[in-house]
PDB file of N, CA and C in Angstrom:
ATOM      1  N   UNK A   1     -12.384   4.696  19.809  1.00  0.00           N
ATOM      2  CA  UNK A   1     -13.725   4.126  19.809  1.00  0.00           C
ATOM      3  C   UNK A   1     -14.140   3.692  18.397  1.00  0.00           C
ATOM      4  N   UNK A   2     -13.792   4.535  17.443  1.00  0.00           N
ATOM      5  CA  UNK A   2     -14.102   3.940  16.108  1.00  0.00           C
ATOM      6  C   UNK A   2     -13.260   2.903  15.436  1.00  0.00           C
ATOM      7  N   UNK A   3     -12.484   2.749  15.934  1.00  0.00           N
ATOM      8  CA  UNK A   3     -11.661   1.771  15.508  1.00  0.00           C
ATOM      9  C   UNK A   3     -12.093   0.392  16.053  1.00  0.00           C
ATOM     10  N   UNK A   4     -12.139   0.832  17.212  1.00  0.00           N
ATOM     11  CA  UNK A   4     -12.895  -0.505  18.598  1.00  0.00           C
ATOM     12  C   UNK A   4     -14.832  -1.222  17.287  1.00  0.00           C
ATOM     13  N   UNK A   5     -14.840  -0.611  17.200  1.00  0.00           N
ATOM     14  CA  UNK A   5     -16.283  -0.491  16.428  1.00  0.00           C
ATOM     15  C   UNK A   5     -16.331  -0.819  15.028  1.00  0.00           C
ATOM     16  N   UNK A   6     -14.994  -0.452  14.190  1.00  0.00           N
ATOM     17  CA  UNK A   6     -14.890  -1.125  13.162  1.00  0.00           C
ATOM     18  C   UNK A   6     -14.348  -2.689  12.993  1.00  0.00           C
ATOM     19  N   UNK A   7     -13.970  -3.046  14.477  1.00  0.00           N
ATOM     20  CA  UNK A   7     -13.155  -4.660  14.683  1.00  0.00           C
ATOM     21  C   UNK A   7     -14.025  -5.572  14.873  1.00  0.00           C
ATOM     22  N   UNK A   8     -14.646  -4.794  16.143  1.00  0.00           N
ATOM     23  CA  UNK A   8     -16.218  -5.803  15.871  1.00  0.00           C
ATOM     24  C   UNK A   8     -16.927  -6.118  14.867  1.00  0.00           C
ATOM     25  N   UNK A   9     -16.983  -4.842  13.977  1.00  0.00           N
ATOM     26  CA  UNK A   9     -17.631  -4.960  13.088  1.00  0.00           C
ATOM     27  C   UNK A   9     -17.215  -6.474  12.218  1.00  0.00           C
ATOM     28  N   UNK A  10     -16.229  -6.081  11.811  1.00  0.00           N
ATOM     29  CA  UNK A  10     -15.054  -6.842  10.963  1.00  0.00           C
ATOM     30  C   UNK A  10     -15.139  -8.433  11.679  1.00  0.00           C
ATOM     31  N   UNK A  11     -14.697  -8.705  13.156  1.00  0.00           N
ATOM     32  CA  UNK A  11     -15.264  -9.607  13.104  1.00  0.00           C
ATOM     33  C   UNK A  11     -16.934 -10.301  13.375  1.00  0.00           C
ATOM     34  N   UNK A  12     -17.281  -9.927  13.585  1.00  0.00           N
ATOM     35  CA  UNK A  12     -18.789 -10.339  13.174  1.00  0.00           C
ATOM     36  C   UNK A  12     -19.441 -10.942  11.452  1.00  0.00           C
ATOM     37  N   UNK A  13     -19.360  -9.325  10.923  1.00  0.00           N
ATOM     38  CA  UNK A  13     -19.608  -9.474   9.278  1.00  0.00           C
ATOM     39  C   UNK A  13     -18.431  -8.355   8.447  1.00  0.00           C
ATOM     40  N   UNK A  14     -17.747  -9.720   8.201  1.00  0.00           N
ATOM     41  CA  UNK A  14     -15.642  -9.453   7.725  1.00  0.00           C
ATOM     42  C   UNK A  14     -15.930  -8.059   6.556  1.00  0.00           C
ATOM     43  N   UNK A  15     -16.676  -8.684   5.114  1.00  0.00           N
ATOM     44  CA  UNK A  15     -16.752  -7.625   4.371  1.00  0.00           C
ATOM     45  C   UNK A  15     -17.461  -6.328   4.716  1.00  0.00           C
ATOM     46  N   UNK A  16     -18.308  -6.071   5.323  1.00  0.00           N
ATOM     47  CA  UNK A  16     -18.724  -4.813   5.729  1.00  0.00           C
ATOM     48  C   UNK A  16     -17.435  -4.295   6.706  1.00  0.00           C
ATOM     49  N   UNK A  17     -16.624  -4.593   7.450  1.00  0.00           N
ATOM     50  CA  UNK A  17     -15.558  -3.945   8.129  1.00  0.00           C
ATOM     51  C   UNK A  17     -14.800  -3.720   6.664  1.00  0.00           C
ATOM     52  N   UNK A  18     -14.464  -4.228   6.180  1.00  0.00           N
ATOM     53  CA  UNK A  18     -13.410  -3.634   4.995  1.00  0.00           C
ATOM     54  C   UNK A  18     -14.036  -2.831   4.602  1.00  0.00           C
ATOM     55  N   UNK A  19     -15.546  -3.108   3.968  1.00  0.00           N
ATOM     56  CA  UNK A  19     -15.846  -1.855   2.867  1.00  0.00           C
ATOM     57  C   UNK A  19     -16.007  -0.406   4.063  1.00  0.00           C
ATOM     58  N   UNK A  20     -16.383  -0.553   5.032  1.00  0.00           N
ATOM     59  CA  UNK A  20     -16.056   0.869   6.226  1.00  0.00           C
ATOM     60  C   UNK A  20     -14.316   1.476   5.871  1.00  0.00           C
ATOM     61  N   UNK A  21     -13.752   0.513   5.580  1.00  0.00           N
ATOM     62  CA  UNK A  21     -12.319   1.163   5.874  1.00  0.00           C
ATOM     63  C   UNK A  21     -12.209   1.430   4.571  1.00  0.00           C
ATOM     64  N   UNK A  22     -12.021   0.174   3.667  1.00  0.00           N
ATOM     65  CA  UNK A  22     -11.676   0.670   2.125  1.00  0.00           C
ATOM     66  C   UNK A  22     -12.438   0.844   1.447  1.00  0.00           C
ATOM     67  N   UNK A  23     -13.603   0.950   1.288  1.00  0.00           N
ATOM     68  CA  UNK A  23     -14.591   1.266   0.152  1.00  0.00           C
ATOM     69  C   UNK A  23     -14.628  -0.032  -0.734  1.00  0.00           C
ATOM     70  N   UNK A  24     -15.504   0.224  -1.658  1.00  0.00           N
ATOM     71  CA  UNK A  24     -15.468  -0.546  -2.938  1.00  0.00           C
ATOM     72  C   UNK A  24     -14.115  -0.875  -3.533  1.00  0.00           C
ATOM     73  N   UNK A  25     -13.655  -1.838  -3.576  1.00  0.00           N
ATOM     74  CA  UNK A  25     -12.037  -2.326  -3.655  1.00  0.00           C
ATOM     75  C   UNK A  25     -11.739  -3.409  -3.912  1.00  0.00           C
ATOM     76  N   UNK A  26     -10.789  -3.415  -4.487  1.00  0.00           N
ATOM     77  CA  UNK A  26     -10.108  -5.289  -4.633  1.00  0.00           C
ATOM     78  C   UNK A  26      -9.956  -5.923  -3.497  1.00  0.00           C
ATOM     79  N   UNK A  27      -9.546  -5.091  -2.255  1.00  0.00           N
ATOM     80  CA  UNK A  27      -9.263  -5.444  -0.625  1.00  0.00           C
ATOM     81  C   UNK A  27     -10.811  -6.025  -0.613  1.00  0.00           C
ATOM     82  N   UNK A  28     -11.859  -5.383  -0.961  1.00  0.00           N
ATOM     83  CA  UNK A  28     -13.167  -6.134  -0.243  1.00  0.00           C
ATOM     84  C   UNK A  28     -13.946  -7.071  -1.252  1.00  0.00           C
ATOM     85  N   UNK A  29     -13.204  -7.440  -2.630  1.00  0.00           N
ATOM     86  CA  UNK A  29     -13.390  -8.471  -3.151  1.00  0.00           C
ATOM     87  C   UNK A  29     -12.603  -9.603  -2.769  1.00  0.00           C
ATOM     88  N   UNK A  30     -11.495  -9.417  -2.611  1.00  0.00           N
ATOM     89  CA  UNK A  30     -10.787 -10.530  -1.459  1.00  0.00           C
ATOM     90  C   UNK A  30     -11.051 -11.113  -0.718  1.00  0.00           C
ATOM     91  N   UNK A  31     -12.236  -9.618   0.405  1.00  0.00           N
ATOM     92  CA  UNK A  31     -12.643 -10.301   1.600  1.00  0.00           C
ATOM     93  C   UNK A  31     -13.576 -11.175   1.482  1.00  0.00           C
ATOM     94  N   UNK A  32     -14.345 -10.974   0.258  1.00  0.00           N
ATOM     95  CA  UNK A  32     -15.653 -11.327   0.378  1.00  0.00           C
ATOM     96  C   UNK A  32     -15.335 -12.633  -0.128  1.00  0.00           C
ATOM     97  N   UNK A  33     -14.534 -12.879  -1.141  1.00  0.00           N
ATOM     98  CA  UNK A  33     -14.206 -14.436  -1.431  1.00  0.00           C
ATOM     99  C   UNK A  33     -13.230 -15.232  -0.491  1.00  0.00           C
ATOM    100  N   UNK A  34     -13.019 -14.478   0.767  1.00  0.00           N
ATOM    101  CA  UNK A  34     -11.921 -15.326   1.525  1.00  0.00           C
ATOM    102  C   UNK A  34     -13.351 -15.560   2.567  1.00  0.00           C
ATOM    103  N   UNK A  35     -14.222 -14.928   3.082  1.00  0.00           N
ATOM    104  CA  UNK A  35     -15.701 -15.338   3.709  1.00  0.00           C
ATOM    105  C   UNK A  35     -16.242 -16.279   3.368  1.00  0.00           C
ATOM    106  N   UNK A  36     -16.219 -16.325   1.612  1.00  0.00           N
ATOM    107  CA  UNK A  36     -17.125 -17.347   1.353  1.00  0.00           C
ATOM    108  C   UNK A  36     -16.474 -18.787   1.000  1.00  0.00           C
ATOM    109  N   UNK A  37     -15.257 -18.746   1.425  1.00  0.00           N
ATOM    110  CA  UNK A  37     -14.014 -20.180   2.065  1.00  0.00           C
ATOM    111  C   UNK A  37     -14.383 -20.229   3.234  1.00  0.00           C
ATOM    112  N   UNK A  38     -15.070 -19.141   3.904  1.00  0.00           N
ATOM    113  CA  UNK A  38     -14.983 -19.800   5.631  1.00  0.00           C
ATOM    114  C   UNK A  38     -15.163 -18.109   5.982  1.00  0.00           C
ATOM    115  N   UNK A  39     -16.304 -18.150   7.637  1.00  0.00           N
ATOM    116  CA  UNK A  39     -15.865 -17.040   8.558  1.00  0.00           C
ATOM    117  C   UNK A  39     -14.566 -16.670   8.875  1.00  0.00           C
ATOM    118  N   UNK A  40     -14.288 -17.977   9.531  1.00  0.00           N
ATOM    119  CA  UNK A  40     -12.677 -17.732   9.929  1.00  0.00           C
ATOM    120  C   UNK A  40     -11.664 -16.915   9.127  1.00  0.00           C
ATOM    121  N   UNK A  41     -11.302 -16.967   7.792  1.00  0.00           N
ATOM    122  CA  UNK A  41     -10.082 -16.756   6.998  1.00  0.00           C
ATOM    123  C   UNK A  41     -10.833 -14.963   6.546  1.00  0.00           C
ATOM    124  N   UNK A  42     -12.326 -15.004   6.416  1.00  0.00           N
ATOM    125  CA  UNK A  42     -12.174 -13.575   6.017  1.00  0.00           C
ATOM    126  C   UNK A  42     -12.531 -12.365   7.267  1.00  0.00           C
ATOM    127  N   UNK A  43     -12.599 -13.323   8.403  1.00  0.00           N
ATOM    128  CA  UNK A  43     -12.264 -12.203   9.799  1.00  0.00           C
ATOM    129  C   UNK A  43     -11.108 -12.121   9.874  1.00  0.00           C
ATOM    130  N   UNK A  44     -10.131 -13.190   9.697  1.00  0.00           N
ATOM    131  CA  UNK A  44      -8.696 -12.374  10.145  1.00  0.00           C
ATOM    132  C   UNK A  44      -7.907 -11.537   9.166  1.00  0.00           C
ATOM    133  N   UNK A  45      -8.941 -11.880   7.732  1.00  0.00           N
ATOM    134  CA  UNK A  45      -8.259 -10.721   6.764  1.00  0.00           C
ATOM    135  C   UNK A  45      -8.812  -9.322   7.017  1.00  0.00           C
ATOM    136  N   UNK A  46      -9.940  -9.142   7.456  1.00  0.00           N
ATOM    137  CA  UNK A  46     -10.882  -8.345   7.467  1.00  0.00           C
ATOM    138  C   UNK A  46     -10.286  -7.075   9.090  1.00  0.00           C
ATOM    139  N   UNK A  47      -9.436  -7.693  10.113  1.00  0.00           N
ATOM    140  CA  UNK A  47      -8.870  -7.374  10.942  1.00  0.00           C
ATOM    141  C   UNK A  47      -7.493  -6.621  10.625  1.00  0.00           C
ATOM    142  N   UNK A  48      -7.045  -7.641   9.795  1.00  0.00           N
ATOM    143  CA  UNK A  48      -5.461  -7.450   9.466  1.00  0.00           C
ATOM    144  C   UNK A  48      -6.091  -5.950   8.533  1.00  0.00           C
ATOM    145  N   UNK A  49      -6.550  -5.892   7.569  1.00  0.00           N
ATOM    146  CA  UNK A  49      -6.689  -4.966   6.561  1.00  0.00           C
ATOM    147  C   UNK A  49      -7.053  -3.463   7.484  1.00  0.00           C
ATOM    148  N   UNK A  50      -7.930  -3.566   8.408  1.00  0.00           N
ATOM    149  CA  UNK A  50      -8.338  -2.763   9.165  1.00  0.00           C
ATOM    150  C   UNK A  50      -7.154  -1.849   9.811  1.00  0.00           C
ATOM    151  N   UNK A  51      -6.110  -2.723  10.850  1.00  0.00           N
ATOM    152  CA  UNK A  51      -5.107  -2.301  11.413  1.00  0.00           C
ATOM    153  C   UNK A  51      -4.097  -1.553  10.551  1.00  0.00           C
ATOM    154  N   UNK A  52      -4.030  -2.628   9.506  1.00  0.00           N
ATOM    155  CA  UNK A  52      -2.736  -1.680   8.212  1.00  0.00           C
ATOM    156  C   UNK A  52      -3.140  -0.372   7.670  1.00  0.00           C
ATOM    157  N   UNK A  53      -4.412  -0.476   7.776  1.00  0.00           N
ATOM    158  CA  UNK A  53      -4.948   0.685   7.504  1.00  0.00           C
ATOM    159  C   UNK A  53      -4.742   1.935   8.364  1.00  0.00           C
ATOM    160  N   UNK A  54      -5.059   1.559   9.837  1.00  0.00           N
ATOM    161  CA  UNK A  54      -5.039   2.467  10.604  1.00  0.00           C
ATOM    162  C   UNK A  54      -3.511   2.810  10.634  1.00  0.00           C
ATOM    163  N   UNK A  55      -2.465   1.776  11.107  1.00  0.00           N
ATOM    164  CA  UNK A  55      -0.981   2.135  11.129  1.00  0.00           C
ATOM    165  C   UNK A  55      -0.848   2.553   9.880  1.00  0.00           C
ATOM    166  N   UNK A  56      -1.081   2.996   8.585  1.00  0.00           N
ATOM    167  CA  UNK A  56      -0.652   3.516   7.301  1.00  0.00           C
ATOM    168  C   UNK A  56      -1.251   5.368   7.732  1.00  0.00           C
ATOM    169  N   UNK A  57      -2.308   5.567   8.625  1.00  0.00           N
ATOM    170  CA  UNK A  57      -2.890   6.697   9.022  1.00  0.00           C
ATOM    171  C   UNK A  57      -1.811   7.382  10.171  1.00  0.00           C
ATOM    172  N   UNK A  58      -1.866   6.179  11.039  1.00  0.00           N
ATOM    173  CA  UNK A  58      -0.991   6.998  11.469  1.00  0.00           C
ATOM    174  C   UNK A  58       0.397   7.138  11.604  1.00  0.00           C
ATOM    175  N   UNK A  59       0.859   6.493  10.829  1.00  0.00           N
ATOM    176  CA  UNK A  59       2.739   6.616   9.978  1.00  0.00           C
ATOM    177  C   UNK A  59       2.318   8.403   9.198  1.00  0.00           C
ATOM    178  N   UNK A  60       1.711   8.646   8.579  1.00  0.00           N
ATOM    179  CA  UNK A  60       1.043   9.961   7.754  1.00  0.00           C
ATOM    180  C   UNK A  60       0.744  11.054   8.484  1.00  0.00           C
ATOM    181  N   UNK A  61       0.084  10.787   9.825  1.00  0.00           N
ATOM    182  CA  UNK A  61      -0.341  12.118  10.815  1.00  0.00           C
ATOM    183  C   UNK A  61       1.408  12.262  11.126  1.00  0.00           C
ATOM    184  N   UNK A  62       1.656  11.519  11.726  1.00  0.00           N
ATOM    185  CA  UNK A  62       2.958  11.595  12.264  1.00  0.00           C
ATOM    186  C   UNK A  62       4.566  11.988  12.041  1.00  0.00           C
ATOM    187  N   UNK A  63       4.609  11.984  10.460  1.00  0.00           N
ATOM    188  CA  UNK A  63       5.320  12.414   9.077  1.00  0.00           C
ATOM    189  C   UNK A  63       5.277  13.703   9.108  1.00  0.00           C
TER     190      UNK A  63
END
């Protein structure tokens, strides 16, 4: 469910889904200048960053 909730998030408004996952970061200075090229390019970064995130969590529980 939180994950479901951070995608929406992410796509709706891209940099607030990153800064939920990564905090204050180069990842969400990225996002925020790939947003302000376009919605498009910083939702699908804002998605992608989300997922790697989660599969990097759970490669780690699973270890």
């Amino acid at each position: 469910m939180k994950l479901l909730l951070r995608l929406i998030i992410a796509f709706v408004i891209p940099p607030l889904g990153v800064f939920l996952t990564t905090g204050i970061s180069s990842t969400l200075l990225i996002n925020i200048l790939l947003t302000l090229f376009g919605w498009l390019p910083g939702s699908i970064h804002a998605i992608w960053v989300i997922l790697k995130q989660e599969e990097k969590m759970n490669r780690e529980g699973t270890v």
